[in-house]
N, C-alpha and C. Protein backbone atom coordinates (compact mmCIF):
# COMPACT_ATOMS: atom_id res chain seq x y z
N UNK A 1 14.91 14.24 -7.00
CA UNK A 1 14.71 13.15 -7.93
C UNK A 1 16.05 12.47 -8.15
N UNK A 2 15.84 11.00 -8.68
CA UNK A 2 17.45 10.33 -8.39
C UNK A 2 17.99 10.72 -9.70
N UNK A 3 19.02 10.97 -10.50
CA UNK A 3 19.80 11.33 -11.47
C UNK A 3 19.72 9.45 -12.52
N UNK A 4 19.61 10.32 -13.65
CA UNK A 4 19.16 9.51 -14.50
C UNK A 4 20.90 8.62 -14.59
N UNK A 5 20.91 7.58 -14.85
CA UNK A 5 22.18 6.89 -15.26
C UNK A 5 21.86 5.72 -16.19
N UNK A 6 22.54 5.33 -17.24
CA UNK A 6 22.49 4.32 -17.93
C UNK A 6 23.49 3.42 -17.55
N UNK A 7 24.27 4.00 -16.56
CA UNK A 7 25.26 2.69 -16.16
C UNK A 7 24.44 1.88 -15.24
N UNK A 8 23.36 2.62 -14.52
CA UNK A 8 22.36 2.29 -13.19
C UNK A 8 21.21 1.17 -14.30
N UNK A 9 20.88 1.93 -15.09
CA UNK A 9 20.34 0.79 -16.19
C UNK A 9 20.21 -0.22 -16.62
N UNK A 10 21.78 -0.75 -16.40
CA UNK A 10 22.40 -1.51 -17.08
C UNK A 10 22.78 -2.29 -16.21
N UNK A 11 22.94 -2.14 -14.98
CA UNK A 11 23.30 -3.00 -13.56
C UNK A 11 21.64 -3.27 -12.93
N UNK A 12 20.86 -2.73 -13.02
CA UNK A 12 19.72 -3.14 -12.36
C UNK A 12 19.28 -4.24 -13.71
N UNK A 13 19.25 -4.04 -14.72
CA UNK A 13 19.04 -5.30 -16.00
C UNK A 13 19.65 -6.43 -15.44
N UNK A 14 21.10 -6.46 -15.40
CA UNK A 14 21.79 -7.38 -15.19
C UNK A 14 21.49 -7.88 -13.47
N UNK A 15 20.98 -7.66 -12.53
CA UNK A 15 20.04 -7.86 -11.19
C UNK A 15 19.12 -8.58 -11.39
N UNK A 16 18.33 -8.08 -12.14
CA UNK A 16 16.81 -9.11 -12.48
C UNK A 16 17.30 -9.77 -13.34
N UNK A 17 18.17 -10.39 -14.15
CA UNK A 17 18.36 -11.22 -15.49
C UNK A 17 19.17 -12.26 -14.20
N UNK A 18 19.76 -11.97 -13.65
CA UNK A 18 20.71 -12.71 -12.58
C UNK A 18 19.54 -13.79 -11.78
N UNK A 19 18.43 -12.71 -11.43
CA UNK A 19 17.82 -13.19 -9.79
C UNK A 19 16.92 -14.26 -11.10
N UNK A 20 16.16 -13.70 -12.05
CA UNK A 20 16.09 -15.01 -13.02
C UNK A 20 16.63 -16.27 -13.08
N UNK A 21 17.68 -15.97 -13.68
CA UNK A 21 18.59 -17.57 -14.16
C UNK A 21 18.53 -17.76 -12.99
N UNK A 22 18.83 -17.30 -11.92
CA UNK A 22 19.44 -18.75 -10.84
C UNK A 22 17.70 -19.04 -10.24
N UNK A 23 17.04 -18.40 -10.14
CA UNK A 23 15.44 -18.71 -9.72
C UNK A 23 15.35 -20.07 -10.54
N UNK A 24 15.55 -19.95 -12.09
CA UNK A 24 15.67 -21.06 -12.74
C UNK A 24 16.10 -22.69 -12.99
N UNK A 25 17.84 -21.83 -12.53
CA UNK A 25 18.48 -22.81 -12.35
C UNK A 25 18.44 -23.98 -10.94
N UNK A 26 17.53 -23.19 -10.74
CA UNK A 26 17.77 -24.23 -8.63
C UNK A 26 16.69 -25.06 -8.95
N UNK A 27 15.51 -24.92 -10.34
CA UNK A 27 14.86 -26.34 -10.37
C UNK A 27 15.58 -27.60 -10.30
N UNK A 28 16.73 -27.71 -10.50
CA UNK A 28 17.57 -28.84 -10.52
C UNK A 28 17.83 -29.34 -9.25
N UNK A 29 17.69 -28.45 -8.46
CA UNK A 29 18.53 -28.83 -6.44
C UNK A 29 16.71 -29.90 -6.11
N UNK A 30 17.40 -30.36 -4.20
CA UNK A 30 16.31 -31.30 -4.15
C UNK A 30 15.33 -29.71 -3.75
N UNK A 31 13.87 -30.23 -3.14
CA UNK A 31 13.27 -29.25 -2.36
C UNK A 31 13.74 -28.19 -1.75
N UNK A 32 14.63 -28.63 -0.85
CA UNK A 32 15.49 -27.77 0.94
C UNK A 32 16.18 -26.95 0.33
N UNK A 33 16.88 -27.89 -0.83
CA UNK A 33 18.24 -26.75 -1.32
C UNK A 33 17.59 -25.33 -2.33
N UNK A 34 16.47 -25.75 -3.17
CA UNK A 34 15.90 -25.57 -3.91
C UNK A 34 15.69 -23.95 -3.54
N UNK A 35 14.99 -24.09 -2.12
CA UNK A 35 14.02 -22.97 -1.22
C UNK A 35 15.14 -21.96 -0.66
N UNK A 36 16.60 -23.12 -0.06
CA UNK A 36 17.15 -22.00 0.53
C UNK A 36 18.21 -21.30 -0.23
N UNK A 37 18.25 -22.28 -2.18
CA UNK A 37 18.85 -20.91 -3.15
C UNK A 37 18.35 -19.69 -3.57
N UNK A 38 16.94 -20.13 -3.52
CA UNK A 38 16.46 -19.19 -4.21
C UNK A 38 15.88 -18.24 -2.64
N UNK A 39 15.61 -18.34 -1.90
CA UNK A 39 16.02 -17.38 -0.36
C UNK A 39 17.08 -16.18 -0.55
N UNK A 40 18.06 -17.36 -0.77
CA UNK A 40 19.57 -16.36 -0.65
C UNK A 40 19.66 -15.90 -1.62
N UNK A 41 19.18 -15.88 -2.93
CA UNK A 41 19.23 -15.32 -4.16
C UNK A 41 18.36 -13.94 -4.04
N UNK A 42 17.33 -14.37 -3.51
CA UNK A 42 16.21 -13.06 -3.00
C UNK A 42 16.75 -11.98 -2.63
N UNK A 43 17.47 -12.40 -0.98
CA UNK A 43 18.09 -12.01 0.00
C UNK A 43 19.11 -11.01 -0.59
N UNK A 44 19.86 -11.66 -1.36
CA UNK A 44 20.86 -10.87 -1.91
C UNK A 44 20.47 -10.20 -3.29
N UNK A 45 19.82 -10.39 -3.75
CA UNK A 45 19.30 -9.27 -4.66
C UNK A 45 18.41 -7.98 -4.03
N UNK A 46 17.74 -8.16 -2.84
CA UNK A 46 17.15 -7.01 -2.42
C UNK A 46 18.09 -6.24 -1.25
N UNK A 47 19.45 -7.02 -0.86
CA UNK A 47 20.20 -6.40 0.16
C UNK A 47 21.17 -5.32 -1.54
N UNK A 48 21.63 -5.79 -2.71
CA UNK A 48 21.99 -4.94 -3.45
C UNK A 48 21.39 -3.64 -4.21
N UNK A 49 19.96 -4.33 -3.86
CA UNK A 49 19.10 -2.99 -4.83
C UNK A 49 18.70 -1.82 -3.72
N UNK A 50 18.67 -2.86 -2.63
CA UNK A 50 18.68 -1.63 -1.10
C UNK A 50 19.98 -0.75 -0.92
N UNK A 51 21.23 -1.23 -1.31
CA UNK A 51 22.31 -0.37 -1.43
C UNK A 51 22.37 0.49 -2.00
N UNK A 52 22.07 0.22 -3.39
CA UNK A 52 22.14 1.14 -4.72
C UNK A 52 21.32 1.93 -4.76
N UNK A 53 20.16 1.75 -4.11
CA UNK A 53 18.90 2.58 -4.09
C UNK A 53 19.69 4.49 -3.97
N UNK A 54 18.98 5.44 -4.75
CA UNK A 54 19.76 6.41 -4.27
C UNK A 54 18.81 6.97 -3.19
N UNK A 55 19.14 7.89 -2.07
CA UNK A 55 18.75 8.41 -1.04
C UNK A 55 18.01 9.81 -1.24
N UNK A 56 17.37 9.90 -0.97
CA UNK A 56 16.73 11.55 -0.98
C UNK A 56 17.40 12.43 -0.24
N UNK A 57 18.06 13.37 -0.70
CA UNK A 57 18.63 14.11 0.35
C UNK A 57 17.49 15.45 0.88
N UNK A 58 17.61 15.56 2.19
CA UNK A 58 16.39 16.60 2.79
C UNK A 58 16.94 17.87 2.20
N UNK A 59 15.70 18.73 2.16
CA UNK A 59 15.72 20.08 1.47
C UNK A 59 15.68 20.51 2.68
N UNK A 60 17.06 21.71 3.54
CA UNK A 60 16.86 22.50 4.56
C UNK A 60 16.25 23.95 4.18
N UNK A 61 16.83 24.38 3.32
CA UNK A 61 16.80 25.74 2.92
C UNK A 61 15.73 26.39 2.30
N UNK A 62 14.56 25.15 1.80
CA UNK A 62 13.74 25.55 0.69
C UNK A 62 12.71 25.86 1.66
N UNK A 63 11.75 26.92 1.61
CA UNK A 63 10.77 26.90 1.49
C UNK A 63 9.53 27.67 0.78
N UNK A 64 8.12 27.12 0.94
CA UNK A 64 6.75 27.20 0.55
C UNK A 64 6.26 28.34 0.48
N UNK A 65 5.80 28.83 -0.69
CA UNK A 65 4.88 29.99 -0.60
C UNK A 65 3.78 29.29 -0.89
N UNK A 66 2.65 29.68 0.24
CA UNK A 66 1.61 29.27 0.41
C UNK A 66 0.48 30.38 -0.03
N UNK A 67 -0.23 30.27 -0.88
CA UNK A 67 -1.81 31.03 -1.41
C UNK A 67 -2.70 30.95 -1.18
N UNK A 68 -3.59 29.93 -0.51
CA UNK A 68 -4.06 29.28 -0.28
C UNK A 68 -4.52 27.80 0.52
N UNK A 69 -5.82 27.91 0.81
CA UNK A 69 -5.94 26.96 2.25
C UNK A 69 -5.00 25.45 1.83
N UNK A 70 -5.66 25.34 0.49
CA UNK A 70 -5.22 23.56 -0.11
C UNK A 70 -4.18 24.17 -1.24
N UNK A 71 -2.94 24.31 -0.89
CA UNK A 71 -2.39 24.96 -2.55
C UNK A 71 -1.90 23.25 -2.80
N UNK A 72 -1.44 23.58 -4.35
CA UNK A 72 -1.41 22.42 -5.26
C UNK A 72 -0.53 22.47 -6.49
N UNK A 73 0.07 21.94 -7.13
CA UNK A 73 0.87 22.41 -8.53
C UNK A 73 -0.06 22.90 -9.08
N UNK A 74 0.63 23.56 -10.25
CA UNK A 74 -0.18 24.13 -11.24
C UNK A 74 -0.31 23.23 -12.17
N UNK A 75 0.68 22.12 -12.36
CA UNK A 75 0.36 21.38 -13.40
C UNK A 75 -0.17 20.05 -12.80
N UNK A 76 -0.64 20.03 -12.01
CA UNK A 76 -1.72 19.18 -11.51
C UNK A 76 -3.46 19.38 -11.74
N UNK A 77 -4.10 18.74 -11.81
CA UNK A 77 -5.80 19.07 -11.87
C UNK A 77 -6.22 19.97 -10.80
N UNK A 78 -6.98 20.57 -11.14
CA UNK A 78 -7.39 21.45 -9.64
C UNK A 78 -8.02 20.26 -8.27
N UNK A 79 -7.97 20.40 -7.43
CA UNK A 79 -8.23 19.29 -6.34
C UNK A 79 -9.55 19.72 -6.05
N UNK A 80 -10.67 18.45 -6.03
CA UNK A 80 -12.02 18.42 -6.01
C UNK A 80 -12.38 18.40 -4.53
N UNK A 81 -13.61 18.82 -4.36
CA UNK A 81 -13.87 19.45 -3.03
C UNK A 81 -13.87 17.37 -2.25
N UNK A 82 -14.46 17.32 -1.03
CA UNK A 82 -14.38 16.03 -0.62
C UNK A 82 -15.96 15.47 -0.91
N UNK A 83 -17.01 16.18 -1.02
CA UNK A 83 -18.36 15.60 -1.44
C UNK A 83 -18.35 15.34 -2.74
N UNK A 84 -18.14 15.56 -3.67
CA UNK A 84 -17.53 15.88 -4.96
C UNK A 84 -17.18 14.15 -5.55
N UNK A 85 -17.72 13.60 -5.74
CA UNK A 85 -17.11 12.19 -6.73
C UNK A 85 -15.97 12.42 -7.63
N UNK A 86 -14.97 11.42 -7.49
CA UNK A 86 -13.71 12.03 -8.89
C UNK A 86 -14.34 11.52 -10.12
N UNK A 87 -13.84 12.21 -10.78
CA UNK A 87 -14.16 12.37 -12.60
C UNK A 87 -13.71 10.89 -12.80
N UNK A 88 -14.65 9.74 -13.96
CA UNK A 88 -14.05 8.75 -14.54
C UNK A 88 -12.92 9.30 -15.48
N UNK A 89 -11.77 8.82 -15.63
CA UNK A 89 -10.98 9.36 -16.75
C UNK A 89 -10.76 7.76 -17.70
N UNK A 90 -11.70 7.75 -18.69
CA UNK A 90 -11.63 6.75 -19.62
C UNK A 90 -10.15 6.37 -20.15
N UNK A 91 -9.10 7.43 -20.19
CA UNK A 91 -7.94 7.12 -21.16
C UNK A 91 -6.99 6.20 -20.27
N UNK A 92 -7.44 6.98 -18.52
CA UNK A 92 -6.47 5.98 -17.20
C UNK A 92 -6.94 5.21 -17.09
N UNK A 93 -7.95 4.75 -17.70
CA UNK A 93 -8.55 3.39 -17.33
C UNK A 93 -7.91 2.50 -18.34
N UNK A 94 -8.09 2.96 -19.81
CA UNK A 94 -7.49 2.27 -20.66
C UNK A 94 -6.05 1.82 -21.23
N UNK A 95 -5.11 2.99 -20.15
CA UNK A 95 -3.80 2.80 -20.57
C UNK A 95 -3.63 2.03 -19.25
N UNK A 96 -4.72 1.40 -18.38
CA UNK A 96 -4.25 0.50 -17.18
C UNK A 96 -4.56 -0.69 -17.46
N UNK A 97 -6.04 -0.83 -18.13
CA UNK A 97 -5.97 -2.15 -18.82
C UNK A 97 -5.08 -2.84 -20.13
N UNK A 98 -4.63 -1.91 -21.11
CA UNK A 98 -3.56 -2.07 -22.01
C UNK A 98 -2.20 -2.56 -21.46
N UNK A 99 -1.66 -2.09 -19.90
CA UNK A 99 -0.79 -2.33 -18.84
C UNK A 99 -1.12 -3.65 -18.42
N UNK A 100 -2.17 -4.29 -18.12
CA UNK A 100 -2.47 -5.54 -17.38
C UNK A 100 -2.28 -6.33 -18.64
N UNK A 101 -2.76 -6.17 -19.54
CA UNK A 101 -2.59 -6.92 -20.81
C UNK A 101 -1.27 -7.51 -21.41
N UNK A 102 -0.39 -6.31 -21.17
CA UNK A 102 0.97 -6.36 -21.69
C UNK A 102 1.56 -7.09 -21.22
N UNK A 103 1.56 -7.04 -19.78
CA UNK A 103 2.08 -7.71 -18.45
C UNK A 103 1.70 -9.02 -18.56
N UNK A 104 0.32 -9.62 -18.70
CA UNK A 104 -0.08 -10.77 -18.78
C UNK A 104 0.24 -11.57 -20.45
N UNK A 105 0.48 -10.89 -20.44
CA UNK A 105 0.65 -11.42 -22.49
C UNK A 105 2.26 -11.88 -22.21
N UNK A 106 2.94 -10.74 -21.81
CA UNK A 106 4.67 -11.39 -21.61
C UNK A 106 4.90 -12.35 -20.64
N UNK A 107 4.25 -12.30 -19.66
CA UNK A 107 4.42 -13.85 -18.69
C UNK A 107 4.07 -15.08 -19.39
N UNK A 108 3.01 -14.95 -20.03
CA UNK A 108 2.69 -15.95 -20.83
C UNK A 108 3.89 -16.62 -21.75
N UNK A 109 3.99 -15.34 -22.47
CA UNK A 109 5.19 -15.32 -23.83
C UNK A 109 6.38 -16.19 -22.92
N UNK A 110 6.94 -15.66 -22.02
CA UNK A 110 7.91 -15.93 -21.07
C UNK A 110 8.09 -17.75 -21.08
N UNK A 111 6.70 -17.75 -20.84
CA UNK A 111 6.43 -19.20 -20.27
C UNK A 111 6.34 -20.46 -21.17
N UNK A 112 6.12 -19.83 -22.41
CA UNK A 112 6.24 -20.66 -23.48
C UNK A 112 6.93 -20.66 -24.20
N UNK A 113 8.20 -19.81 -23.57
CA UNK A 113 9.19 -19.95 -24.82
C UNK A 113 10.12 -20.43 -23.79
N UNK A 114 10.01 -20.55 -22.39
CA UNK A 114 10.56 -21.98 -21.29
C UNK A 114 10.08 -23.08 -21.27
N UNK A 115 8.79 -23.43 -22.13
CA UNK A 115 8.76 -24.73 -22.20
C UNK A 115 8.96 -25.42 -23.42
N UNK A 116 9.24 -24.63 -24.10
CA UNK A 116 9.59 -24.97 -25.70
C UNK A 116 11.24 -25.15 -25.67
N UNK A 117 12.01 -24.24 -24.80
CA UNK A 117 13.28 -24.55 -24.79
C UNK A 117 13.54 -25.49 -23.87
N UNK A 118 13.09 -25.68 -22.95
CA UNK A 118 13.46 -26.99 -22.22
C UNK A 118 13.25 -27.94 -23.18
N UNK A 119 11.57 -28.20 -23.17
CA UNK A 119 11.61 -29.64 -24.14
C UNK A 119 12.79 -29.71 -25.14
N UNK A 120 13.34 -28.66 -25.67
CA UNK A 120 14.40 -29.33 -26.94
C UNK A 120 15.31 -29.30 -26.48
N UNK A 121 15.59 -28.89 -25.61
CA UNK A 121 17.12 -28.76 -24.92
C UNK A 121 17.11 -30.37 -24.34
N UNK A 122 16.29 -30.99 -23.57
CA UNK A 122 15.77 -32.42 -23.37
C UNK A 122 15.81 -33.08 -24.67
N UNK A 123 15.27 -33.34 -25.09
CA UNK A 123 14.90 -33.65 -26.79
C UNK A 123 16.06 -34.08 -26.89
N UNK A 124 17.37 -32.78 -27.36
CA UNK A 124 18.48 -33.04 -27.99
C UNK A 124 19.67 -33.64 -27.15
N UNK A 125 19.19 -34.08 -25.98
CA UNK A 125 20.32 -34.85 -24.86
C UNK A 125 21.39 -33.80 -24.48
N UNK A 126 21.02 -32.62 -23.87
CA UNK A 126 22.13 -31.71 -23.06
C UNK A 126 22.09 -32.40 -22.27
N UNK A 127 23.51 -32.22 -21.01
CA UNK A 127 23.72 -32.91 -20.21
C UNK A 127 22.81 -32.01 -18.63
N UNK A 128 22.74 -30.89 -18.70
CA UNK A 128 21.66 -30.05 -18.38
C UNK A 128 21.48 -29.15 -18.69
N UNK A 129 19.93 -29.75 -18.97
CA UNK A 129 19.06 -28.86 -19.56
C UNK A 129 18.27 -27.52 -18.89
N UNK A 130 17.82 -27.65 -17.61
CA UNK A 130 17.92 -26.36 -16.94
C UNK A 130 18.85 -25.59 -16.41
N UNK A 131 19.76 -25.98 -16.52
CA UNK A 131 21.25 -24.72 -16.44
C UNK A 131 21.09 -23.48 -17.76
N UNK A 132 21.23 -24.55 -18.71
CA UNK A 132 20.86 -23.92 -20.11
C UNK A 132 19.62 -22.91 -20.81
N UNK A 133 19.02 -23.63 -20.27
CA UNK A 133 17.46 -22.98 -20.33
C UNK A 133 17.75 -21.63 -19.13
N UNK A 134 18.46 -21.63 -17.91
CA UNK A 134 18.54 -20.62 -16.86
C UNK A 134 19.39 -19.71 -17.94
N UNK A 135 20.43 -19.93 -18.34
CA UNK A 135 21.19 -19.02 -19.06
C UNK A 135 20.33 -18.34 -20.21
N UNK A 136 20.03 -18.86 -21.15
CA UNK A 136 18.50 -18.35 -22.11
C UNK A 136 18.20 -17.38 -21.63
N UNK A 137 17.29 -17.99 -20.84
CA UNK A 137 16.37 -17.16 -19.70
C UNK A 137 16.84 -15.71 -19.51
N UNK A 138 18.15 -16.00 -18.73
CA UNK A 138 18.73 -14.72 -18.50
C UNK A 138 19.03 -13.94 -19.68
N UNK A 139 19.05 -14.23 -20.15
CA UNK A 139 20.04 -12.98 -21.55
C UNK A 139 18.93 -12.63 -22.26
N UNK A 140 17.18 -13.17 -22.22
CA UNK A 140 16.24 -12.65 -22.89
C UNK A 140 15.75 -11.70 -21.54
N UNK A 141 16.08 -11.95 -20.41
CA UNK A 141 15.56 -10.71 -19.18
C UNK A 141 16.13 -9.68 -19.57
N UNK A 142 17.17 -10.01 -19.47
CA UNK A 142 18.41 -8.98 -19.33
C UNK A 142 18.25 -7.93 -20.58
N UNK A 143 17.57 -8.80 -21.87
CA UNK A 143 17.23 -7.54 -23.15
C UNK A 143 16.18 -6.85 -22.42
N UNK A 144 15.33 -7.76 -22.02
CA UNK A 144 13.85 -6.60 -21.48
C UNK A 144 13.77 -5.98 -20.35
N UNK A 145 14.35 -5.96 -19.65
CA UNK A 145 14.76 -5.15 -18.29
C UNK A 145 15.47 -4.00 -19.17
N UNK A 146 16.66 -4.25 -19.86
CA UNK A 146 17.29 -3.11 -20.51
C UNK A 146 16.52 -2.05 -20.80
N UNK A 147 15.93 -2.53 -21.58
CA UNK A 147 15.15 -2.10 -22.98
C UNK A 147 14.18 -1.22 -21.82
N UNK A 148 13.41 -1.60 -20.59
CA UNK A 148 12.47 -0.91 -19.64
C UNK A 148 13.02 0.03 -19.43
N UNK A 149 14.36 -0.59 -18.27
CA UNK A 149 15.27 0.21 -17.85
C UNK A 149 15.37 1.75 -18.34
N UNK A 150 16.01 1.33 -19.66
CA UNK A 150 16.26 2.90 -20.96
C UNK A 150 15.53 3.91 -21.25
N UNK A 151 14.17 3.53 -21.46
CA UNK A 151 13.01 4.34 -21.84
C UNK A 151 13.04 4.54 -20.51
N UNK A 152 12.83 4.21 -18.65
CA UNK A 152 12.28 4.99 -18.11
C UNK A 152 13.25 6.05 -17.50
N UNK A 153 14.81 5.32 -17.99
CA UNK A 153 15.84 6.78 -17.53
C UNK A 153 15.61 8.03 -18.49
N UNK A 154 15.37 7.75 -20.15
CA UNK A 154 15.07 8.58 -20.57
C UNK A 154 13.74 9.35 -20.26
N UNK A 155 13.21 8.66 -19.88
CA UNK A 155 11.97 9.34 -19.66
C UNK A 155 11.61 10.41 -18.36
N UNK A 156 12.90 10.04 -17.70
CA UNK A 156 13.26 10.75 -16.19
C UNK A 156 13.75 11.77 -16.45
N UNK A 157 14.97 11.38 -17.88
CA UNK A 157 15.81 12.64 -18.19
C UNK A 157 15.18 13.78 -19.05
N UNK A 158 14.01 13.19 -19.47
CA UNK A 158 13.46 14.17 -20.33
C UNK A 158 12.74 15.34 -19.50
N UNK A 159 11.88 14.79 -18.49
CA UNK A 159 11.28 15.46 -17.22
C UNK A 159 11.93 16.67 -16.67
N UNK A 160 13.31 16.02 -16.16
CA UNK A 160 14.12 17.04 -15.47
C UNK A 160 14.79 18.17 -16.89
């Protein structure tokens, strides 16, 4: 498992708050330029998260005691034969639709609090207004990526 880090936290926040603003900011370029900032913005955000990524290192030394034909964790469900239908589990259903919800509720949120800041940023005669609005942008990612970020290192660190 990769080792929990809050410095790793805190640089992958600042990754997506980045690949944001400038996604943002290139509404301003014509079409061509538009496609091939936000390309290279891509490009280079997934050539850094491919770096950082940590590696699995192979287990030589370990091995399996086997008990059985299908063994399985123990803290896993027992594994159902293959004729066998899986069990509905009402609570995975509901903490997946509560998930789609959340997800769709903050894009929304997202989206209207970019068109509310543009219009006034327009409104009040910045000289640009989507630079500004890109910067916004970023520093409200950058809280909620954090904020993800944190809970799921802790939540890694609690595991191990």
């Amino acid at each position: 498992m990769a080792s929990v880090s809050y410095g790793r936290a805190v640089a992958l926040a600042a990754l997506q708050a980045a690949l944001s603003s400038t996604w943002i900011a290139a509404r301003e370029l014509s079409p061509a330029k538009r496609r091939l900032a936000r390309l290279g913005t891509v490009a280079a955000v997934g050539a850094v998260g491919w770096v950082v990524t940590p590696k699995e290192k192979e287990k030589e030394d370990e091995f399996e005691l086997v008990v059985a034909d299908r063994p399985f964790p123990v803290s896993e469900p027992q594994p159902i034969a293959e004729d066998e239908p899986a069990p509905f589990d009402k609570r995975k259903a509901a903490l997946g639709l509560a998930m789609l919800g959340l997800t769709v509720a903050a894009v929304v949120g997202r989206r209207q609090l970019e068109k509310r800041w543009l219009a006034r940023l327009t409104r009040n005669g910045h000289p640009h207004p989507t630079r500004a609005l890109a910067v916004r942008i970023g520093a409200v990612e950058f809280a909620g990526q954090l904020a993800l970020q944190v809970a799921d290192a802790r939540r890694t660190a609690a595991r191990s």
